[in-house]
Protein backbone atom coordinates (compact mmCIF):
# COMPACT_ATOMS: atom_id res chain seq x y z
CA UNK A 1 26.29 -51.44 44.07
CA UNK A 2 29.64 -53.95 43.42
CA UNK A 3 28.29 -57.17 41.46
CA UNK A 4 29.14 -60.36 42.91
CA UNK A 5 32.07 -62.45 40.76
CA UNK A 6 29.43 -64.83 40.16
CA UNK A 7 27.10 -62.83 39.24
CA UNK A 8 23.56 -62.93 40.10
CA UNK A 9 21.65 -66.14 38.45
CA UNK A 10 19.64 -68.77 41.30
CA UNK A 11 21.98 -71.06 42.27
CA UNK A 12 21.67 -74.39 44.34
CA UNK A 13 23.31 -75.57 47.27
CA UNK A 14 24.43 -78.79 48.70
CA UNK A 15 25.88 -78.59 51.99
CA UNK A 16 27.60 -81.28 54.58
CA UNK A 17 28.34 -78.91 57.43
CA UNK A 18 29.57 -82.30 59.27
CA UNK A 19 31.82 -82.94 56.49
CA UNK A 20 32.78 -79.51 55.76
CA UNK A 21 32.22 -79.09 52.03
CA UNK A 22 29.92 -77.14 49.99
CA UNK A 23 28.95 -76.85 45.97
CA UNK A 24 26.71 -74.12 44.27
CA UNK A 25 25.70 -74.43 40.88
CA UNK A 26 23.49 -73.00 38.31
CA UNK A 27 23.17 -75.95 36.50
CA UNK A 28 25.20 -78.95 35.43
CA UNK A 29 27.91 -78.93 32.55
CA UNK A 30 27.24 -79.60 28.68
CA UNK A 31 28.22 -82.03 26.39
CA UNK A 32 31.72 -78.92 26.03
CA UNK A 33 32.32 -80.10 29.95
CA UNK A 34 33.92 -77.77 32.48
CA UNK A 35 36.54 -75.61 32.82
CA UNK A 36 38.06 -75.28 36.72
CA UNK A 37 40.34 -73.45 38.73
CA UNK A 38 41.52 -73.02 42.56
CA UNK A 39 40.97 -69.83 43.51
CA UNK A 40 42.31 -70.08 47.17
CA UNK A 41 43.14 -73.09 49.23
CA UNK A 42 39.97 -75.43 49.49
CA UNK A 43 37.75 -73.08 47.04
CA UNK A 44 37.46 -73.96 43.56
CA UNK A 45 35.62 -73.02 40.27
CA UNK A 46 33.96 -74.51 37.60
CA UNK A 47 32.29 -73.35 34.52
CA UNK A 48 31.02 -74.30 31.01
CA UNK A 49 33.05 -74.64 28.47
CA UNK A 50 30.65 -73.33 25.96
CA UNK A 51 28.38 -71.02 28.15
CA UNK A 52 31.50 -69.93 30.28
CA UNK A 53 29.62 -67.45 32.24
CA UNK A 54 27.61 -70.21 33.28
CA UNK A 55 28.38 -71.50 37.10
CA UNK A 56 28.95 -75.45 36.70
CA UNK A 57 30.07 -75.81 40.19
CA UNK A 58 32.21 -73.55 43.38
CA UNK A 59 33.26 -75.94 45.61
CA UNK A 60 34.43 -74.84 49.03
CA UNK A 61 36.10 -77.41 51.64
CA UNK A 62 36.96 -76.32 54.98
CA UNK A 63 38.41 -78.28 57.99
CA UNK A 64 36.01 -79.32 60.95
CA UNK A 65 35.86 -81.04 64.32
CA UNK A 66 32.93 -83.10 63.15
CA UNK A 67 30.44 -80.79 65.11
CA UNK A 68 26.93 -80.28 62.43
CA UNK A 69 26.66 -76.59 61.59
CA UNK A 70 30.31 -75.81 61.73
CA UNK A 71 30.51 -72.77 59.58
CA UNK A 72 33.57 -72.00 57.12
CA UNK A 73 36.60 -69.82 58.73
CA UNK A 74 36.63 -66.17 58.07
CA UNK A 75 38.58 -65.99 54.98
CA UNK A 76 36.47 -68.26 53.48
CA UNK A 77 33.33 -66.33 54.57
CA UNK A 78 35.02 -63.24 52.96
CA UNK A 79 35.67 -65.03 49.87
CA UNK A 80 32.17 -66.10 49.35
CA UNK A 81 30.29 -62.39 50.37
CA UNK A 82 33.17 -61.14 47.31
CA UNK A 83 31.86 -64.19 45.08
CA UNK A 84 27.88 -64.63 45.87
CA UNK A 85 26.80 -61.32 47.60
CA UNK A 86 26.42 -60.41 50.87
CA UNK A 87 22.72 -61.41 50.93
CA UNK A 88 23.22 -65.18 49.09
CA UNK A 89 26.48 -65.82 51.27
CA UNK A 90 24.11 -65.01 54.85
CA UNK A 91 21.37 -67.62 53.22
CA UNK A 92 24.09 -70.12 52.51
CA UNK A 93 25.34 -69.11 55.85
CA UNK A 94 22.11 -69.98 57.05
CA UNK A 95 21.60 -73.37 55.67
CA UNK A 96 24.34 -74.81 57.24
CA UNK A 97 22.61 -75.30 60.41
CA UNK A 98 19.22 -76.68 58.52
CA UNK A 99 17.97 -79.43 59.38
CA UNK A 100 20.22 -82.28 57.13
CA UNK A 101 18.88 -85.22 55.27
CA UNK A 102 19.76 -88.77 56.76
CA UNK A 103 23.02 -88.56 55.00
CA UNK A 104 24.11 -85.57 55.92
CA UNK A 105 23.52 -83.26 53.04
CA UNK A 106 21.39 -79.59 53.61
CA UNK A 107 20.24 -78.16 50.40
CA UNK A 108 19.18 -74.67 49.71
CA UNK A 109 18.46 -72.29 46.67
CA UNK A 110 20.51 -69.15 47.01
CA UNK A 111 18.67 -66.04 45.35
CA UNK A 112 15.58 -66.15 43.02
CA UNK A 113 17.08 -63.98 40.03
CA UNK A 114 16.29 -64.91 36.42
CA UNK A 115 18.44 -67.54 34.77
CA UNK A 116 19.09 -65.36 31.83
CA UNK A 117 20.76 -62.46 34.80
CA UNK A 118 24.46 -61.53 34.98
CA UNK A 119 26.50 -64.77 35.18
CA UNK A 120 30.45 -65.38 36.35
CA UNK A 121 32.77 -62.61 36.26
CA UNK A 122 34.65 -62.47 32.41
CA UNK A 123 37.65 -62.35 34.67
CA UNK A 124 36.91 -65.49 36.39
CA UNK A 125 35.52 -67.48 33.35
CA UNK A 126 38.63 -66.05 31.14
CA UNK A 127 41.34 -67.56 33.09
CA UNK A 128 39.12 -70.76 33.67
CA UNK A 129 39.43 -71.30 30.29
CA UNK A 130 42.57 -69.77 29.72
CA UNK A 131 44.06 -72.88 31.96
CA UNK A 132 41.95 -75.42 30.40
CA UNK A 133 44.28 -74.55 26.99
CA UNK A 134 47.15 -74.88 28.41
CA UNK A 135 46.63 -78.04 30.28
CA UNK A 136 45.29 -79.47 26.92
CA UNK A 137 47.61 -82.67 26.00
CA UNK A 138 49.68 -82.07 22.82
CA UNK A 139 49.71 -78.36 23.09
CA UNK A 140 52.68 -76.97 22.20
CA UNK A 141 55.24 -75.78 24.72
CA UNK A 142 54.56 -71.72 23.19
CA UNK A 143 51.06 -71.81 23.61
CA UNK A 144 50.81 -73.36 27.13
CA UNK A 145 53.23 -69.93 27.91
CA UNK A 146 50.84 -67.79 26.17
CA UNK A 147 47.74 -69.61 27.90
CA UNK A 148 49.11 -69.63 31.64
CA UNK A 149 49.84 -65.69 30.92
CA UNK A 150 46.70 -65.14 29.66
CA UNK A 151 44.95 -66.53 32.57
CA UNK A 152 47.36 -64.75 35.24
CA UNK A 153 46.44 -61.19 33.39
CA UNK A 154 42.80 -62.31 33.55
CA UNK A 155 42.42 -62.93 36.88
CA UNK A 156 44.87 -60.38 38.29
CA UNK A 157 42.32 -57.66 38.78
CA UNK A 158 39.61 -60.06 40.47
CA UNK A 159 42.93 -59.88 42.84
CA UNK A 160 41.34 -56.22 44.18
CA UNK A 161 38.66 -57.90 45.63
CA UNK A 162 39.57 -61.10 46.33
CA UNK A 163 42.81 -61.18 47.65
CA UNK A 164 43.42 -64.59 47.93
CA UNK A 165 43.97 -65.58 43.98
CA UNK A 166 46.84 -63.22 44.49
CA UNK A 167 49.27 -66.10 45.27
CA UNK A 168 47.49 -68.02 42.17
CA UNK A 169 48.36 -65.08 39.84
CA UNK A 170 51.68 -65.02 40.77
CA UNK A 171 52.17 -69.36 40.40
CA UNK A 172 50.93 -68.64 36.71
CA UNK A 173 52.98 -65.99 36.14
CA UNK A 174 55.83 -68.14 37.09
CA UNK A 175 54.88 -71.38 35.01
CA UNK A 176 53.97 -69.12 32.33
CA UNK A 177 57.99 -67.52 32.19
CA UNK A 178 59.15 -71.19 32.95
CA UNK A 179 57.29 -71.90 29.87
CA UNK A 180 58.84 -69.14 27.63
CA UNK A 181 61.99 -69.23 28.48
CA UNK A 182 61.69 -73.00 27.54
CA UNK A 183 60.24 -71.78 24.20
CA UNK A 184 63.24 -69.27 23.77
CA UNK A 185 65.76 -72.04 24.51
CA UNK A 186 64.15 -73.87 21.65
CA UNK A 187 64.39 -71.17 19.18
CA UNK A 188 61.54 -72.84 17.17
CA UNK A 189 57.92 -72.17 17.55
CA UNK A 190 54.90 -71.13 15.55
CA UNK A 191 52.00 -68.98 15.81
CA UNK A 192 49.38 -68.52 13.55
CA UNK A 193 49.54 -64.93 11.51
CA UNK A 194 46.05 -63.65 13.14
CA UNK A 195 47.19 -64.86 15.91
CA UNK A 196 50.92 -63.31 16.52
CA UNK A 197 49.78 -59.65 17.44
CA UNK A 198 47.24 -60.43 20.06
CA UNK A 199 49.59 -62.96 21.43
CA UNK A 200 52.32 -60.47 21.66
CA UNK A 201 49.89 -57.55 23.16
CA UNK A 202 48.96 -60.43 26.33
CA UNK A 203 52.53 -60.77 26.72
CA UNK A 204 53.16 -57.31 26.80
CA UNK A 205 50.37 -56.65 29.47
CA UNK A 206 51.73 -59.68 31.37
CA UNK A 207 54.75 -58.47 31.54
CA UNK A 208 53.73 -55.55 33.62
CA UNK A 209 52.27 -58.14 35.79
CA UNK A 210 55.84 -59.24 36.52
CA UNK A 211 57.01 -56.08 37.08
CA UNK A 212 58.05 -56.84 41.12
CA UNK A 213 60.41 -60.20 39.49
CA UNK A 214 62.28 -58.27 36.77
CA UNK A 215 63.59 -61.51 35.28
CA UNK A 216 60.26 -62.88 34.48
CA UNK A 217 59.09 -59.05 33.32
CA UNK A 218 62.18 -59.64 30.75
CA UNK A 219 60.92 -63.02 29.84
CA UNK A 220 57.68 -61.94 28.83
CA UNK A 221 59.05 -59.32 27.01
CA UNK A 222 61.47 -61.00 25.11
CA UNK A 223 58.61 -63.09 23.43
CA UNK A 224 56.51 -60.77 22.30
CA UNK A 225 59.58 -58.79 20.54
CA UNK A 226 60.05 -62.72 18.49
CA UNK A 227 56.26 -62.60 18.22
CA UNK A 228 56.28 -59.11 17.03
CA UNK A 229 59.53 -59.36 14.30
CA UNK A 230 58.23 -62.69 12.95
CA UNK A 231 62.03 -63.87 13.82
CA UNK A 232 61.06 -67.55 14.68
CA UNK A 233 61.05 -71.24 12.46
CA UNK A 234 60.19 -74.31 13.04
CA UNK A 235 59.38 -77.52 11.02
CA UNK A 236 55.80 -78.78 11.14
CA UNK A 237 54.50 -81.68 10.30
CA UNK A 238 50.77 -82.14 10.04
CA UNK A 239 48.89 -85.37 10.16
CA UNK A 240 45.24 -85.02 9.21
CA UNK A 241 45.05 -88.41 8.00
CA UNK A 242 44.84 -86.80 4.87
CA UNK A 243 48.15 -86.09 4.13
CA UNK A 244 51.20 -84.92 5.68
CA UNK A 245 53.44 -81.52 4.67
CA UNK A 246 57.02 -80.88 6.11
CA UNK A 247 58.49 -77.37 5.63
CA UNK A 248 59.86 -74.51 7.14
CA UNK A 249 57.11 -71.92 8.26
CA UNK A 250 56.79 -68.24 9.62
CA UNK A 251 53.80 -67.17 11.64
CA UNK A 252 52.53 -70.38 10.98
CA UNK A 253 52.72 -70.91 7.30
CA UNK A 254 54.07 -73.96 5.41
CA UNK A 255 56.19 -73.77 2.36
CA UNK A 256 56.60 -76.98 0.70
């Protein structure tokens, strides 16, 4: 039997079939926060930063005439037997034409697993992450590349069963080479030693991902041969409050 992408822990439901939105979660986020990403058009995901297989939130949005118990269109109900099981998507199915509170709002626990049971899909909470990095503020220009091609190999083979984060995979894949040819134009960038190999084996793999756009498959590729021959400089300047050191480095390490 397939797992579900998000796994099999209780999750709760609040639904507005009048509005047309859903959430599930497992629980809400820690002090870490959330990670998120849109995994289709009016579907998104959120997990914890530090428990990432934890669900924080799936939010799903559909449009409706304003009739109660107007149930998601089919490629949304797809999605969400792919994501929560055939049995928890019928029950979530079900609740939409509960009986709602005074506001609205249905709510509904969807399976009665054990909290400690399967979570999200590494795939899922991976490129969650993965994003979160490189939308970080201050990140450098190499590392958001590495990042947004980290997520887009992450998430490609969730792709097989969920076909919509196709078009996602391939709008990462093309931020991510926007991003290294940007870094190549530079000519200066560092990576950490420990840190240069497995960057240049994601970029490798990613580049196989761009294998249908064979200038983005050259991009990629490109990197991870400067990655790999330890070619690139840059000057660094660190300021820990502490003090401050200016030199040229490779893979990451200052000379004074």
């Amino acid at each position: 039997m397939v797992e579900p992408l998000l796994g099999t822990r209780p999750l709760l439901a609040d639904c507005h079939p009048a509005a047309g939105v859903a959430t599930l979660s497992a629980r809400p986020a820690g002090p870490a926060g959330s990670a998120g990403i849109t995994l289709a058009d009016g579907l998104e995901l959120d997990v914890d930063v530090a428990d990432p297989a934890t669900l924080v939130g799936l939010t799903l949005e559909w449009a409706t005439d304003g009739a109660g118990g107007l149930e998601p269109p089919p490629q949304h109900r797809r999605a969400l037997e792919v994501l929560l099981g055939g049995d928890r998507a019928a029950q979530l199915a079900a609740s939409l034409h509960g009986r709602p509170d005074a506001d609205g709002w249905v709510g509904c626990r969807l399976g009665d697993g054990a909290h400690l049971a399967r979570g999200v899909a590494p795939g899922l909470h991976r490129a969650a992450l993965a994003v979160a990095g490189a939308g970080t503020a201050g990140v450098p220009t190499a590392v958001r590349g590495i990042a947004l091609a980290e997520a887009a190999a992450e998430l490609a083979p969730v792709a097989e069963r969920l076909p919509a984060v196709g078009a996602v995979v391939r709008d990462w894949l093309a931020g991510a080479a926007d991003l290294v040819v940007e870094t190549l134009a530079e000519g200066t960038f560092a990576v950490p030693e420990h840190a240069a190999a497995p960057a240049g084996r994601r970029l490798r793999r990613v580049a196989w991902l761009g294998a249908p756009r064979p200038l983005a498959r050259g991009r990629f590729a490109a990197f991870a041969r400067e990655l790999g021959e330890g070619g690139h400089r840059t000057l660094i300047i660190y300021q820990g409050g502490r003090r401050t050191i200016c030199g040229r480095v490779r893979w990451g390490r200052a000379s004074e």
